[in-house]
Protein backbone atom coordinates (compact mmCIF):
# COMPACT_ATOMS: atom_id res chain seq x y z
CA UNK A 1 4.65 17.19 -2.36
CA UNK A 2 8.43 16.87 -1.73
CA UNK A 3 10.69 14.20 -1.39
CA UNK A 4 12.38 13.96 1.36
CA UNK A 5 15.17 12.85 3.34
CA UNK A 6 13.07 12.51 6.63
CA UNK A 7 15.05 14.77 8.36
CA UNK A 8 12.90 15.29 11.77
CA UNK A 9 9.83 13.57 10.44
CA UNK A 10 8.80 11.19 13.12
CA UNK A 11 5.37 9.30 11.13
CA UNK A 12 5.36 7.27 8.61
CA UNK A 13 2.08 6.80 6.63
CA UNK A 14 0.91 2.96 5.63
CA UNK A 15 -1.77 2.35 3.15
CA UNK A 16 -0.97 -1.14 2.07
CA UNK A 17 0.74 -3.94 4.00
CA UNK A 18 2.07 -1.81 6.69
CA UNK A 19 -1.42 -1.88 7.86
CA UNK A 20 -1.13 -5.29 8.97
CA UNK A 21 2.49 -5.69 8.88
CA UNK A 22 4.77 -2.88 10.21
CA UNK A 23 7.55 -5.17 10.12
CA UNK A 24 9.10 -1.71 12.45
CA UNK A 25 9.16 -0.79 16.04
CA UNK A 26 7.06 2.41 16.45
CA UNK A 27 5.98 4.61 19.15
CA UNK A 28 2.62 5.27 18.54
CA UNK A 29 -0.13 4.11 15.64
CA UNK A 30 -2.77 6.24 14.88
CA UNK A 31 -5.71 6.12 11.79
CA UNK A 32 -5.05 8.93 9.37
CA UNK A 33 -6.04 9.94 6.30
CA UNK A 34 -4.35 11.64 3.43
CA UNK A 35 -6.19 13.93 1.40
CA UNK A 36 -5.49 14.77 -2.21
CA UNK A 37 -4.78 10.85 -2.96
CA UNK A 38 -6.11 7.68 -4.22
CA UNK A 39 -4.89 4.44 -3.29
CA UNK A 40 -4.48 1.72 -6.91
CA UNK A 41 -3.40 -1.54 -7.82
CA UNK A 42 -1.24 -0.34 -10.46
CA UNK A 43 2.38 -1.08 -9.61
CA UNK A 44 3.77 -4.65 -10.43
CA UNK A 45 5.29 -6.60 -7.43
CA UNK A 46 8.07 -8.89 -9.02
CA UNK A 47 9.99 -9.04 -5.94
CA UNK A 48 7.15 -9.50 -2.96
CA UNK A 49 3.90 -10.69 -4.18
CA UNK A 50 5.29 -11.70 -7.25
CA UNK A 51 8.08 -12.77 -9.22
CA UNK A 52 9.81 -11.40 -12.26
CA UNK A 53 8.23 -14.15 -14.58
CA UNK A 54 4.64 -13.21 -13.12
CA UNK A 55 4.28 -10.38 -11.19
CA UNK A 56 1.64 -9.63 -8.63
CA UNK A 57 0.25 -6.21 -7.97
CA UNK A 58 0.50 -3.94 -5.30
CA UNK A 59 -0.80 -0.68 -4.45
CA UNK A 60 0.62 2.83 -4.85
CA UNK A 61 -0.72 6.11 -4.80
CA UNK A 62 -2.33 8.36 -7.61
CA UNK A 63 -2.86 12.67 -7.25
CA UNK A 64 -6.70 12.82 -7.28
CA UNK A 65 -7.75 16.37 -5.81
CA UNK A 66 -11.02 15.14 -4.96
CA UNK A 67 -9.77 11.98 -2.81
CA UNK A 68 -8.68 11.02 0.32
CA UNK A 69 -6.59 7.74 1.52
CA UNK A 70 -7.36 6.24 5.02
CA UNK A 71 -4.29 4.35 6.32
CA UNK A 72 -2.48 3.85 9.40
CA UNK A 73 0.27 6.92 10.28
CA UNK A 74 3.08 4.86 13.03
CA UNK A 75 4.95 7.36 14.94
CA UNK A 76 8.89 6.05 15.16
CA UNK A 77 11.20 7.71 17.68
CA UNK A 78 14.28 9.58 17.23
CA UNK A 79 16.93 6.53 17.88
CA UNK A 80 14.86 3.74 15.67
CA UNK A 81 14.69 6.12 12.98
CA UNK A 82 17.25 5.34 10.81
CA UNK A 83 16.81 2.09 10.68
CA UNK A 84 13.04 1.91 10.14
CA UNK A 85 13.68 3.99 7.18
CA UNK A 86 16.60 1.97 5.79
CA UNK A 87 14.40 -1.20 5.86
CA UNK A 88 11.30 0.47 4.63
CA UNK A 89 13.98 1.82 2.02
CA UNK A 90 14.57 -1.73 0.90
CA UNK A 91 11.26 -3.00 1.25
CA UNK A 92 9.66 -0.62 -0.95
CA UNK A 93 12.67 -0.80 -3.55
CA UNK A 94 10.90 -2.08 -7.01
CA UNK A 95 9.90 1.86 -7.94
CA UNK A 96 9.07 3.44 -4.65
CA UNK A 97 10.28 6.54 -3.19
CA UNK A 98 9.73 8.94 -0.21
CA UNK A 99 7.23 11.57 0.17
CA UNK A 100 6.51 13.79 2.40
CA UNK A 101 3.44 15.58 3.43
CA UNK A 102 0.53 16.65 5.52
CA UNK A 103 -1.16 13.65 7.35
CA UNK A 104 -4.81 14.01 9.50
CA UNK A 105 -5.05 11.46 12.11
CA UNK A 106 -7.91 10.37 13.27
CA UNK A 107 -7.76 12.12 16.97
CA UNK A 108 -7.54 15.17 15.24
CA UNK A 109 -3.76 16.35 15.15
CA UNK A 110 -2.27 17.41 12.37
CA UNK A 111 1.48 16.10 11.54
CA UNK A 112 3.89 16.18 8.91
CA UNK A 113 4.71 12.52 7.37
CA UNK A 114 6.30 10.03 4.96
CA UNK A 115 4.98 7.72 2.67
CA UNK A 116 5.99 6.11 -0.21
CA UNK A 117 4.61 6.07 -4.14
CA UNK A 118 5.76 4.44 -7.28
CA UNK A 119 5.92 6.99 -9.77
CA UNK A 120 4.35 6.45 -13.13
CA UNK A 121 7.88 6.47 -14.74
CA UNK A 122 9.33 3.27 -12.40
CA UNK A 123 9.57 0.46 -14.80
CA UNK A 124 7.25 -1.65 -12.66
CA UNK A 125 4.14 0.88 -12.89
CA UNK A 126 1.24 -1.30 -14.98
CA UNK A 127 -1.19 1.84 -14.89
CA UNK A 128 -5.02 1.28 -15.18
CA UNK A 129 -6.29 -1.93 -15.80
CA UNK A 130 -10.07 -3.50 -15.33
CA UNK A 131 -10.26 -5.10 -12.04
CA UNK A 132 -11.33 -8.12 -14.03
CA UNK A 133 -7.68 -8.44 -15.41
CA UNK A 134 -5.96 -7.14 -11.88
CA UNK A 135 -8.06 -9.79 -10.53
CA UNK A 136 -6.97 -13.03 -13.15
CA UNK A 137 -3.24 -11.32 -12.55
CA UNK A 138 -3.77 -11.46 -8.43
CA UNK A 139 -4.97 -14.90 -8.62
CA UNK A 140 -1.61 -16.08 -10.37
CA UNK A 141 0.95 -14.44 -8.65
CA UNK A 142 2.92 -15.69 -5.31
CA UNK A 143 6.13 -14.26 -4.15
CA UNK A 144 8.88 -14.57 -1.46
CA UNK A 145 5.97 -12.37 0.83
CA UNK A 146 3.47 -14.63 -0.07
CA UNK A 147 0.46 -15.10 -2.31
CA UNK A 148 -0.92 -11.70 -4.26
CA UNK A 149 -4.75 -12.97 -3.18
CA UNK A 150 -3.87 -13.33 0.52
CA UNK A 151 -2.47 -9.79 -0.02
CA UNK A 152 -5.50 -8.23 -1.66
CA UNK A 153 -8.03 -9.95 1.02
CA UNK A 154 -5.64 -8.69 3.90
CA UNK A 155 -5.74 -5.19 2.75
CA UNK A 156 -9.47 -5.14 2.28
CA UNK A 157 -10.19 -6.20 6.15
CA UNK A 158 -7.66 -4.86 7.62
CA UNK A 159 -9.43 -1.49 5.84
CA UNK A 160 -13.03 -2.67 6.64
CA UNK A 161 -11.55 -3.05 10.31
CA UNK A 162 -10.92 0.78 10.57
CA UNK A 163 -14.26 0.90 9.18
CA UNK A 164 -12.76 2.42 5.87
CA UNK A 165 -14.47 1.28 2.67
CA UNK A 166 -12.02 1.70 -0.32
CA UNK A 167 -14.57 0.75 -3.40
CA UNK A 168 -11.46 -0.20 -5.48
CA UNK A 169 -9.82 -2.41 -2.92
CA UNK A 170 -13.06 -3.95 -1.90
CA UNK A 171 -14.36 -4.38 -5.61
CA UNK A 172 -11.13 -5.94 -6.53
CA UNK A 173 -11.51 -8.13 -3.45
CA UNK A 174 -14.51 -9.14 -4.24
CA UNK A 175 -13.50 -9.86 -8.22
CA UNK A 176 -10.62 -11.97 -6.54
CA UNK A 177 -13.10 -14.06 -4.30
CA UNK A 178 -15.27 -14.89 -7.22
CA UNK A 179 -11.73 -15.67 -9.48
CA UNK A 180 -10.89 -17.87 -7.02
CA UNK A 181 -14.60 -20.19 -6.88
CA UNK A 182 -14.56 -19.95 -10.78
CA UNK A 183 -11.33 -21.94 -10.64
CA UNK A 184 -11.85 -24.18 -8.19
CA UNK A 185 -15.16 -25.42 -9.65
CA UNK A 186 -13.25 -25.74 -12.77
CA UNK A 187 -15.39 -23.12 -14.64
């Protein structure tokens, strides 16, 4: 794992809303999947999906030698370069930074990308949590980018699309989804 300054890296890897919102002109999208990590909700969003009074959460990534994260790796050419990265820069700005390493795409090619983690030490990284309490959290929070449930449900299909199940995306989606009745039924 290195950080990087993406030099001639041309794909960027997306495991959260870059799946369903690029926001970035690219030349090429492909599955991929990268091994040695496992996507959590553990990084606050008081910026996005939340705001600094009530954060939302958001996803990062955690070292887990066993795991594997399915995502979507965008290949960005040469000129747009610069620019994707300065806006991914900023969008990612509440404790991210660049990584770089080895991504497996889905057709079988192996390629060098970036992707971006909140480290534990960022002052917006929550840490573990029971989905139970993610969930209550989720269901409070809304942000300039919108609401943290519509963020949470979006992730889960646009994952169940690629036919990826993610059981802690999915079982706080489904925590979420029963939240959500429990409060409007007044319970």
């Amino acid at each position: 794992m290195a950080r990087t300054d993406a030099g001639d890296v041309a794909w960027i890897f997306g495991y959260g809303s870059l799946l369903w919102r690029p926001g970035f002109r690219f030349a090429e999208r492909q599955p991929a999947v990268l091994r040695g990590w496992m996507r959590r909700f553990w990084q606050a969003s008081p910026d996005h999906r939340g705001a600094p009074e009530a954060p939302g959460r958001v996803v990062t990534l955690r070292r887990a030698a066993d795991s594997s994260c399915w995502g979507m790796a965008f290949r960005v050419a040469g000129p747009d370069r610069a620019d994707v990265l300065a806006a991914l820069d900023h969008r990612e700005k509440a404790g991210y930074r660049r990584i770089e390493s080895r991504l497996h795409l889905a057709d079988g090619r192996r390629v060098r990308g970036l992707f971006y983690v909140a480290a534990m030490d960022n002052p917006n990284d929550l840490g573990p949590a029971p989905l139970a309490s993610i969930a209550e959290q989720v269901c409070g929070a809304i942000g300039p980018s919108g609401s943290n449930i519509d963020y949470v449900l979006r992730l889960n299909r646009a994952l169940t699309g690629m036919g990826v199940v993610d059981a802690h995306v999915a079982g706080l989606a489904r925590l979420v989804e029963v939240t959500l009745k429990r409060h409007d039924s007044g319970i």
